[in-house]
N, C-alpha and C. Protein backbone atom coordinates (compact mmCIF):
# COMPACT_ATOMS: atom_id res chain seq x y z
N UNK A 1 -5.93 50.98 14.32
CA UNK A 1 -4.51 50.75 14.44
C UNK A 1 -4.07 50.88 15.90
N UNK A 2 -3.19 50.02 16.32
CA UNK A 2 -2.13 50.05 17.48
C UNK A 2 -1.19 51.18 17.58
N UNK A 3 -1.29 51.67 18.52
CA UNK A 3 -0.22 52.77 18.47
C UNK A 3 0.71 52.39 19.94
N UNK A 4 1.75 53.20 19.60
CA UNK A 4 2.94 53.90 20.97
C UNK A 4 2.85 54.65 21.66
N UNK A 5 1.84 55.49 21.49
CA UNK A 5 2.18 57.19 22.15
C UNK A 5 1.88 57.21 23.16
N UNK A 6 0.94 56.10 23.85
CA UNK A 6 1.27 56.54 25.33
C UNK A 6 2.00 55.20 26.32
N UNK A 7 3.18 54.55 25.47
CA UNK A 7 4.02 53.75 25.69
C UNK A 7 5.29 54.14 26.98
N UNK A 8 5.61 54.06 27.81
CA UNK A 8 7.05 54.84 28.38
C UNK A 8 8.09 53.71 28.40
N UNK A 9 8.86 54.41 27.52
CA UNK A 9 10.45 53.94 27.66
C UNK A 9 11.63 54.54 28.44
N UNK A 10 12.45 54.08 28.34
CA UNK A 10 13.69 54.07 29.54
C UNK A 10 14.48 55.42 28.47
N UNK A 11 14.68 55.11 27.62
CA UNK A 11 15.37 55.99 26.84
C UNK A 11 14.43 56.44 25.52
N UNK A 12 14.69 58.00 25.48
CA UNK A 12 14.38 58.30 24.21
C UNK A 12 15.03 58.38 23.00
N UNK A 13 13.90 58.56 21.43
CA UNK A 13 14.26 58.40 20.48
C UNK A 13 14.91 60.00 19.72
N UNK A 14 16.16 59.82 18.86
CA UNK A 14 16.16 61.04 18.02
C UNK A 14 16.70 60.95 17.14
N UNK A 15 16.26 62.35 16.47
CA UNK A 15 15.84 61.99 14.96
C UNK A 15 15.34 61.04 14.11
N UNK A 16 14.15 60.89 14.88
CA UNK A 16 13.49 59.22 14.55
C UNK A 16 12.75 60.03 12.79
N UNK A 17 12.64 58.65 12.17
CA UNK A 17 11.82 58.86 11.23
C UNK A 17 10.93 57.52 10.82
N UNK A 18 9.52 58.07 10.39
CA UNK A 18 8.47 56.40 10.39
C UNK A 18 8.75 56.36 8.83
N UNK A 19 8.89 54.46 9.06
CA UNK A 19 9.32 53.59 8.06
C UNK A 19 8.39 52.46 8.31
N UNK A 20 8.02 51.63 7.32
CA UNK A 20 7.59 50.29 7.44
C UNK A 20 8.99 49.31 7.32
N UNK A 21 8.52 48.28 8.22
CA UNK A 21 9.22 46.80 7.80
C UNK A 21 9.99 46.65 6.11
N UNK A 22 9.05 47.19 5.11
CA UNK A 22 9.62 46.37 3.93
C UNK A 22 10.66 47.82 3.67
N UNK A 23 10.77 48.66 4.33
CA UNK A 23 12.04 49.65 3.80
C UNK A 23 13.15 49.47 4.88
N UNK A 24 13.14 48.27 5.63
CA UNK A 24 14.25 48.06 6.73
C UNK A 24 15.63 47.72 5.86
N UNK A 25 16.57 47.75 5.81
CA UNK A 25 17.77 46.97 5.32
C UNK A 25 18.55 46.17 6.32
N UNK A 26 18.95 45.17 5.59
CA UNK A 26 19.14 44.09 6.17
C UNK A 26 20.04 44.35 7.43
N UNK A 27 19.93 43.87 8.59
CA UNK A 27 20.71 43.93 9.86
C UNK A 27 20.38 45.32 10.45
N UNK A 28 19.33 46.10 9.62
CA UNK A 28 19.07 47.18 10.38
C UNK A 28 17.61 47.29 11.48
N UNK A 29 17.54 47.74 12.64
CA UNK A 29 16.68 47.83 13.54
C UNK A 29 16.05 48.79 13.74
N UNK A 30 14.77 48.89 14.33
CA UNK A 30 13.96 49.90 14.48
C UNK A 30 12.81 49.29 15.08
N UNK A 31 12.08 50.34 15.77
CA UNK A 31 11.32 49.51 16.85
C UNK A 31 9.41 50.05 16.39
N UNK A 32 8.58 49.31 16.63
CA UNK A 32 7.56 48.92 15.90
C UNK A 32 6.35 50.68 16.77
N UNK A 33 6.30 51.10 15.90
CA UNK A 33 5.25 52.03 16.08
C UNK A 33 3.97 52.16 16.09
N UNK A 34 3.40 51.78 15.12
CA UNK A 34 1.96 51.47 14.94
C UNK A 34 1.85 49.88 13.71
N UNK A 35 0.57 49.33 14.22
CA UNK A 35 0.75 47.71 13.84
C UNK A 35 -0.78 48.14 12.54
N UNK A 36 -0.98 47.23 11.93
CA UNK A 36 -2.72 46.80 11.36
C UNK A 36 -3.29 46.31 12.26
N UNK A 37 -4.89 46.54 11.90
CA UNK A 37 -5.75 45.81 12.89
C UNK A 37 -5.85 43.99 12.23
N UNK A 38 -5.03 43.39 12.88
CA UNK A 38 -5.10 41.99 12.30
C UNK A 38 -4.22 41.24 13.31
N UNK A 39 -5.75 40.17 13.43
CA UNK A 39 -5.50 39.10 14.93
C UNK A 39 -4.09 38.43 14.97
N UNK A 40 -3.43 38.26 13.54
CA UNK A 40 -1.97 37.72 13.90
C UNK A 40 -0.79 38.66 14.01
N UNK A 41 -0.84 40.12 14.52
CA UNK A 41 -0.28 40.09 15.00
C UNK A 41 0.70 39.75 16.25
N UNK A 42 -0.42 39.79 17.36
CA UNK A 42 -0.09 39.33 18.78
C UNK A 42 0.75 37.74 18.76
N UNK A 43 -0.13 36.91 18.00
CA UNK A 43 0.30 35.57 17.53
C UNK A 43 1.71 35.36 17.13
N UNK A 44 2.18 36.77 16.05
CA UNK A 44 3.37 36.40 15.68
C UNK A 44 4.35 37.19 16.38
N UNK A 45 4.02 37.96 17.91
CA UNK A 45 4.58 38.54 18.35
C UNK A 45 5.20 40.03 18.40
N UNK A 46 4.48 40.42 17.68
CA UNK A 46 4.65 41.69 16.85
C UNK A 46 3.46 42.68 17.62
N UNK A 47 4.09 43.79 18.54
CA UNK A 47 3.55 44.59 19.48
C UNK A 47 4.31 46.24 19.09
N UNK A 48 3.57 46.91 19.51
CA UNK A 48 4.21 48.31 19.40
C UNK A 48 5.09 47.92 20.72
N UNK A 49 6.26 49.24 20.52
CA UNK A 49 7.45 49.12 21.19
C UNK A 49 8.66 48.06 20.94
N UNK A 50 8.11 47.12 20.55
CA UNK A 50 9.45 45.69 19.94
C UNK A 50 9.84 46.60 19.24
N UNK A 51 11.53 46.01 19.31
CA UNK A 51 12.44 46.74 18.62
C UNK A 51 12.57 44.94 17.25
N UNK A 52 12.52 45.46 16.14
CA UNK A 52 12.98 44.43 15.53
C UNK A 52 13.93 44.57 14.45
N UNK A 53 14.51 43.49 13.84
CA UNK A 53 15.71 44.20 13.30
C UNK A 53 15.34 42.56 11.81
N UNK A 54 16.11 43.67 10.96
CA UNK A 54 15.53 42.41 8.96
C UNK A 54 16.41 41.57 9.15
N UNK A 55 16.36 40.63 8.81
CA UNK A 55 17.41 39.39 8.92
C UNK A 55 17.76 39.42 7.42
N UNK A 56 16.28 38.80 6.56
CA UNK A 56 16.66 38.41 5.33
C UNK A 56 15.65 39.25 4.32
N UNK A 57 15.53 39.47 2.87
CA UNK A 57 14.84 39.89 2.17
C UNK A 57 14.55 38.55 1.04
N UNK A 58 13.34 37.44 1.31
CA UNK A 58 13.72 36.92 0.57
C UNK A 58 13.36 36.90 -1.32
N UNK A 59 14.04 36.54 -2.09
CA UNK A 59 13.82 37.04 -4.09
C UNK A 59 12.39 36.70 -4.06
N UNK A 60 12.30 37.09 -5.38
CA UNK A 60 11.07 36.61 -6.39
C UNK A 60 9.77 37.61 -5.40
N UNK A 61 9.65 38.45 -4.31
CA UNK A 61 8.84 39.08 -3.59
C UNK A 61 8.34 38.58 -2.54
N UNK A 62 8.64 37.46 -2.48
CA UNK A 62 8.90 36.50 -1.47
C UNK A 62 9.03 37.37 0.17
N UNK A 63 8.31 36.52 1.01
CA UNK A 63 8.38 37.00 2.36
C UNK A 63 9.75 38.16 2.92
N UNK A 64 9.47 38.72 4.12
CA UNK A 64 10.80 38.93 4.88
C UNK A 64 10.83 38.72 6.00
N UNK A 65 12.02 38.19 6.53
CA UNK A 65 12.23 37.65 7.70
C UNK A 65 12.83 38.52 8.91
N UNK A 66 12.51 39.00 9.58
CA UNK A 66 12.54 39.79 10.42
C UNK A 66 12.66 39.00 11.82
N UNK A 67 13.52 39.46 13.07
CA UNK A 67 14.15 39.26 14.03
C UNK A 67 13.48 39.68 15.29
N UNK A 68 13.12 39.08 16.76
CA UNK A 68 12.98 40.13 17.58
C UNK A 68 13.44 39.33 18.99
N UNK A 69 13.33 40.11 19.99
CA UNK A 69 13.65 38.88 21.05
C UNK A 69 14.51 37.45 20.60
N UNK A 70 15.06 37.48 19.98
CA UNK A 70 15.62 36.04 19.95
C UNK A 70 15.20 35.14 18.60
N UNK A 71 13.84 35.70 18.32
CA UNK A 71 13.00 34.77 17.50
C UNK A 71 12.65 35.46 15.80
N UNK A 72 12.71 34.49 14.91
CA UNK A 72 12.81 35.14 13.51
C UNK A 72 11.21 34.86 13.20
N UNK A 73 10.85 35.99 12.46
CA UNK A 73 9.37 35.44 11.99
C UNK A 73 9.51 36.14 10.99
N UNK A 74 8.40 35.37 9.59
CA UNK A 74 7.90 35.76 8.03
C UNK A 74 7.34 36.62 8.36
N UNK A 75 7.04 37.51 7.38
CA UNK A 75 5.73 38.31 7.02
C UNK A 75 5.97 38.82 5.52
N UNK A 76 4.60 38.43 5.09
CA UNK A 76 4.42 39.02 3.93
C UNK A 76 4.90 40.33 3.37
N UNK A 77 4.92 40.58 2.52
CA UNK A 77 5.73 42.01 1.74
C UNK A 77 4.47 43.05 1.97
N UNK A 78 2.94 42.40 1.63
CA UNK A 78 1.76 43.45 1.89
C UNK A 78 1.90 43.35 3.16
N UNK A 79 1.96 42.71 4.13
CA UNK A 79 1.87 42.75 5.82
C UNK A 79 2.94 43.97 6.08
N UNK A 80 4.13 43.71 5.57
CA UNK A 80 5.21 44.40 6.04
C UNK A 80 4.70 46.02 5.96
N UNK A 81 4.53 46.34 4.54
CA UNK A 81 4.09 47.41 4.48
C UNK A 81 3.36 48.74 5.10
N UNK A 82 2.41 47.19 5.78
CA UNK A 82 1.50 47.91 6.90
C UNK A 82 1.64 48.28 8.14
N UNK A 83 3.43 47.70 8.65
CA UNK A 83 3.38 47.86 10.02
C UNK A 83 4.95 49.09 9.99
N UNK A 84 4.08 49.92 10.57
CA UNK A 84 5.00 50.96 10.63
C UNK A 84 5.63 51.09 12.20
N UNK A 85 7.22 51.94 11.27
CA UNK A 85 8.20 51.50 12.52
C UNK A 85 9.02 53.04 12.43
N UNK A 86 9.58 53.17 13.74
CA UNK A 86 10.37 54.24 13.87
C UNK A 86 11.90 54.16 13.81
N UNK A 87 12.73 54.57 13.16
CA UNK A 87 14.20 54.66 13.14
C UNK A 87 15.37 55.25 13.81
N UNK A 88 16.31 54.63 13.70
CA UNK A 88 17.47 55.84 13.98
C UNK A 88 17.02 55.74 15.78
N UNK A 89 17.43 54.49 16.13
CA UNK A 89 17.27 54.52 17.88
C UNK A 89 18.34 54.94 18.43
N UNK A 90 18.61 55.38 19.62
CA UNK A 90 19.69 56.10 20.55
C UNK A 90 20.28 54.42 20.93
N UNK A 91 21.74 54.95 21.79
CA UNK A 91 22.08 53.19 21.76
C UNK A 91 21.24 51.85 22.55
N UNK A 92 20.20 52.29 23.20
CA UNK A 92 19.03 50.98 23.39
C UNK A 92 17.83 51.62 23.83
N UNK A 93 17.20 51.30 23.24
CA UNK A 93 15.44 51.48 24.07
C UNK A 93 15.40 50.38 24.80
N UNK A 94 15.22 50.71 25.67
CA UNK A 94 14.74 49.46 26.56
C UNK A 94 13.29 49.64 27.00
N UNK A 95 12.33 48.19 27.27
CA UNK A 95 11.01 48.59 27.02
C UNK A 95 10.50 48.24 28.43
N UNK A 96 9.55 48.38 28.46
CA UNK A 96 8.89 48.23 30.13
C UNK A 96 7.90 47.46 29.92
N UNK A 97 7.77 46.54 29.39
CA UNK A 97 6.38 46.04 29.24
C UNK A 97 7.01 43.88 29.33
């Protein structure tokens, strides 16, 4: 697994708590902590430190669409699961990378 911990940001986090992607609610953000070992991540842009935020949840178990930089990308409901994220950000992380 990908991790953060020896990531430096501009601002710190508090009262963070780790969540995956599929427990985000909609329009809510949180920035990516540790990823799976799986080659599409990088591909779909998905790095520790991105802050990303749920756009949509879509029915039937159907994908979710998730936000980052500008750009919306799918991921599966098992993908989601796997990529764990931290909550409850101060008013911006800003990233250095």
């Amino acid at each position: 697994m990908t991790t953060i911990k020896d990531k430096p940001l501009s601002k710190t986090l508090t009262a963070s708590k780790t969540i995956t992607v599929d427990d985000l609610l909609p329009q809510q953000k949180a920035w990516i902590k540790e990823l799976p070992n799986n080659p599409l991540m990088p591909c779909l842009g998905l790095r520790p430190g991105k802050t990303v935020q749920m756009v949509t949840r879509q029915k039937f178990g159907g994908p979710l669409v998730i936000r980052m930089n500008g750009r919306s990308v799918a991921v599966s409901r098992s993908l989601a699961r796997q990529i764990k994220l931290e909550s409850d950000l101060t008013s911006e992380v800003m990233e250095t990378n």
